[in-house]
Protein backbone atom coordinates (compact mmCIF):
# COMPACT_ATOMS: atom_id res chain seq x y z
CA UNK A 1 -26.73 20.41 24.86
CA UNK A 2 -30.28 19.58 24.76
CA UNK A 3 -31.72 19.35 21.23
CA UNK A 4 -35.98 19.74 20.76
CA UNK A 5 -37.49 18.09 17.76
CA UNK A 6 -39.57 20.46 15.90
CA UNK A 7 -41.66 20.54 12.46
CA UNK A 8 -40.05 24.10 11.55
CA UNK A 9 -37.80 24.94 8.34
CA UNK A 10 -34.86 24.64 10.34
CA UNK A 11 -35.04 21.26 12.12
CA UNK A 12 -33.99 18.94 8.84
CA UNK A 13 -30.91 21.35 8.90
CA UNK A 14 -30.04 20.35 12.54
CA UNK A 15 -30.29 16.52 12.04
CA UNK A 16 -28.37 17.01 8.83
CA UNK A 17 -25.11 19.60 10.89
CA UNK A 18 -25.68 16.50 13.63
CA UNK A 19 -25.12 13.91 11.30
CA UNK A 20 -21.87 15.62 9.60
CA UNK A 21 -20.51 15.70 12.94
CA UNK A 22 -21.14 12.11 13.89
CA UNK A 23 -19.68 11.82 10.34
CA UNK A 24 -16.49 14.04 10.83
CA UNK A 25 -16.11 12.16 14.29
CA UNK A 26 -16.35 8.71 13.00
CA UNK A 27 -13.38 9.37 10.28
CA UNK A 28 -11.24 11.21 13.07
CA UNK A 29 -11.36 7.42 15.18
CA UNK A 30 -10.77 5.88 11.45
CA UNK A 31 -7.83 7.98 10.90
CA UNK A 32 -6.52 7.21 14.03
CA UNK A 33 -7.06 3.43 14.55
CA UNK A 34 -5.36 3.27 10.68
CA UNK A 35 -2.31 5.66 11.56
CA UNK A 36 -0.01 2.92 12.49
CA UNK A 37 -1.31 0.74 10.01
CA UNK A 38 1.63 -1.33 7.88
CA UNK A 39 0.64 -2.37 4.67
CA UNK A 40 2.83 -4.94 2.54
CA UNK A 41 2.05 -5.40 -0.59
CA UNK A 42 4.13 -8.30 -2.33
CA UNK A 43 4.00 -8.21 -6.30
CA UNK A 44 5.58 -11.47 -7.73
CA UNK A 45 4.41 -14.35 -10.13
CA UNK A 46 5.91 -16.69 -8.49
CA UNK A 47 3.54 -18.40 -5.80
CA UNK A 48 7.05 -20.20 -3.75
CA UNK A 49 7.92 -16.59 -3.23
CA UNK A 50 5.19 -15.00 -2.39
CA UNK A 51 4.30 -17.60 0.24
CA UNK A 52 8.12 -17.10 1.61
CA UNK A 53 7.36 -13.43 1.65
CA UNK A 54 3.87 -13.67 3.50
CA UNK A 55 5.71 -16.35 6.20
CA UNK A 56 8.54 -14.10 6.45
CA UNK A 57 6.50 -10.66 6.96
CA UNK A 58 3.99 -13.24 9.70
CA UNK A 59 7.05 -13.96 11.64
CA UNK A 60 8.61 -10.65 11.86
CA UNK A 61 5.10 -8.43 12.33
CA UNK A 62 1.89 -10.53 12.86
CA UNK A 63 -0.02 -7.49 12.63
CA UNK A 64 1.30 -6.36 9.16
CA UNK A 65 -1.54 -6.59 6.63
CA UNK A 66 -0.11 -8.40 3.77
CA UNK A 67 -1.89 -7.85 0.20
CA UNK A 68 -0.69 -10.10 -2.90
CA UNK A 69 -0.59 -10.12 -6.98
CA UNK A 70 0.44 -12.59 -8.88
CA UNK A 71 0.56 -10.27 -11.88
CA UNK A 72 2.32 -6.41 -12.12
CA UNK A 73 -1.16 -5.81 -13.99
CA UNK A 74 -3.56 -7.13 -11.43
CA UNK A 75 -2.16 -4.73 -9.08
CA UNK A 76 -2.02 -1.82 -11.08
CA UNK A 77 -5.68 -1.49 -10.97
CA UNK A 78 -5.51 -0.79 -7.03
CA UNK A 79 -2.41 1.92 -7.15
CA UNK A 80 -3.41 4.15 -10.57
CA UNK A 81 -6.94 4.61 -9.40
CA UNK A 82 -7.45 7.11 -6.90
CA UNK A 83 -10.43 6.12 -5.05
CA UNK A 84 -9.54 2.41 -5.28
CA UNK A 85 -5.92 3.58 -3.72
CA UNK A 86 -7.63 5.52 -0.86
CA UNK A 87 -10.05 2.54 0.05
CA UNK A 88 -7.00 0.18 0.01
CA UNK A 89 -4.12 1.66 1.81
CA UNK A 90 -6.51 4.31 4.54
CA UNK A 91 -4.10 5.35 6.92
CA UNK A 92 -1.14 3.36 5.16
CA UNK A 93 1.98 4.17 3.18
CA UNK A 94 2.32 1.03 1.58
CA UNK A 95 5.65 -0.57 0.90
CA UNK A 96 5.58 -2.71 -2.05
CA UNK A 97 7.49 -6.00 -2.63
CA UNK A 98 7.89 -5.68 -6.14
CA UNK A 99 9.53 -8.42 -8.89
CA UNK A 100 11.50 -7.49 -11.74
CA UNK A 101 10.77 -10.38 -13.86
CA UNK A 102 6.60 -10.92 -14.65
CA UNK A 103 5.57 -12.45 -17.44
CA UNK A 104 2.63 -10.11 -18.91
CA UNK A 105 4.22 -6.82 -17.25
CA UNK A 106 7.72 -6.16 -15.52
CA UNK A 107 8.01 -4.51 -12.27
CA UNK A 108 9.82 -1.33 -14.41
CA UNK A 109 6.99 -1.27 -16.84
CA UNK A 110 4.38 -1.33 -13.61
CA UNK A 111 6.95 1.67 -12.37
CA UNK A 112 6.22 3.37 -15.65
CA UNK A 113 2.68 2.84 -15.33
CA UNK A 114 2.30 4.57 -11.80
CA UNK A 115 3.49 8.09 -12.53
CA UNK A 116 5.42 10.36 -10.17
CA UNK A 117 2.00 11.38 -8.16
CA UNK A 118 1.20 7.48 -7.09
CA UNK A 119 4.89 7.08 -6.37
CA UNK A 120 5.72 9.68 -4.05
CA UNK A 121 3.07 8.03 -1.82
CA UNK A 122 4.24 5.08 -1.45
CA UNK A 123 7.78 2.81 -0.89
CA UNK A 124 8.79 0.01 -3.51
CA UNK A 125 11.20 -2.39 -2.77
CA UNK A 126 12.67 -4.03 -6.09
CA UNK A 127 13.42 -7.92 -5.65
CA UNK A 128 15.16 -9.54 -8.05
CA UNK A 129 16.91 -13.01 -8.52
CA UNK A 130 19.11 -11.15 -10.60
CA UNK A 131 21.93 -9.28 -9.64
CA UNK A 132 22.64 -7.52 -12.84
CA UNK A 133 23.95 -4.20 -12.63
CA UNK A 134 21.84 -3.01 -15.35
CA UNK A 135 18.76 -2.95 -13.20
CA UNK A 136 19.88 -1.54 -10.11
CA UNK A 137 20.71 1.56 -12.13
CA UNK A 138 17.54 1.25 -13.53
CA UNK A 139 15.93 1.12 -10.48
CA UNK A 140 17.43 4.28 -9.15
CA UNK A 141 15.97 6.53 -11.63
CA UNK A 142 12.54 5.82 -9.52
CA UNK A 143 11.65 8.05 -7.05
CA UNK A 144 9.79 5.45 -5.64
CA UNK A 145 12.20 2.68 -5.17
CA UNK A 146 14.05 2.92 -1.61
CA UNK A 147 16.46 -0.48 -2.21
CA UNK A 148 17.10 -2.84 -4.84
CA UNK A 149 17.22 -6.64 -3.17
CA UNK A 150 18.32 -9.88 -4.57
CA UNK A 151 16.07 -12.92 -3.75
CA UNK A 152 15.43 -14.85 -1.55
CA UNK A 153 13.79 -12.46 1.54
CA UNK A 154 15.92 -13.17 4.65
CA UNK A 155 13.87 -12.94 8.23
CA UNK A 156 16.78 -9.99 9.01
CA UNK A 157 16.00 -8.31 5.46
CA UNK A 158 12.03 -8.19 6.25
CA UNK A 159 12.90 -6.69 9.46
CA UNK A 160 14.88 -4.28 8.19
CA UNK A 161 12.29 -3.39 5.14
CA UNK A 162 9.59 -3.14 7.61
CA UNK A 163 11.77 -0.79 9.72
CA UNK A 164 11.95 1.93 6.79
């Protein structure tokens, strides 16, 4: 297709219809380079487990893109805000690490915070060094939450999160 510049009404109109195509184009390849894209997101105060976690997930998947908070809060920012979420996890369902126990917010009032829209797009794994029975119910009334873990991650246990 052979396109002639001209000075008529029409011709910023064809730069503009070429440029939305180059545009719609460009986020096809985005889509698809992101498609297989695994996203870990590890939510825990403590920095010993957190570095365990990003070792762990290194060893089992070096091409998993690992994101951290050392605070329920910090994180929040990045999941309740839509445009923040879609910049963040393109191409990703994110599963997310997440620690009961946090000083300034728990992982169940985090949960709480999300609402059932920002849940049902992503996967939250609850780790706890607890094993009370108290909060595995608890964390069964989340949509959200696919298995309730005790501490510490096992190289077996990533592999099997990663495989969900």
């Amino acid at each position: 297709m052979t396109l002639r510049r001209g000075r008529g009404a029409n011709s910023g109109r064809v730069a503009l219809l070429l440029d939305s195509r180059r545009w719609a184009h460009h986020r096809s390849i985005v889509s698809e380079q992101n498609l297989g894209r695994r996203v870990v997101v590890v939510v825990d105060d403590n920095e010993d487990d957190r570095f365990l976690a990003r070792r762990m997930l290194k060893r089992v998947d070096p091409g998993v893109e690992i994101i951290e908070y050392a605070a329920a809060d910090l994180a929040l920012s990045d999941f309740v805000d839509d445009d923040r979420f879609a910049a963040r996890f393109v191409g990703a369902r994110p599963l997310l690490l997440l620690d009961i126990n946090m000083p300034r917010m728990t992982g169940f009032e985090f949960l709480d915070e999300l609402g059932e829209q920002r849940c049902a797009r992503i996967d939250v794994v609850i780790l706890s060094a607890s094993d009370s029975p108290f909060d595995r119910e608890r964390a069964a009334t989340y949509p959200a939450v696919v298995q309730c873990r005790e501490k510490p991650l096992t190289r077996s246990l990533i592999g099997e999160l990663l495989a969900l």
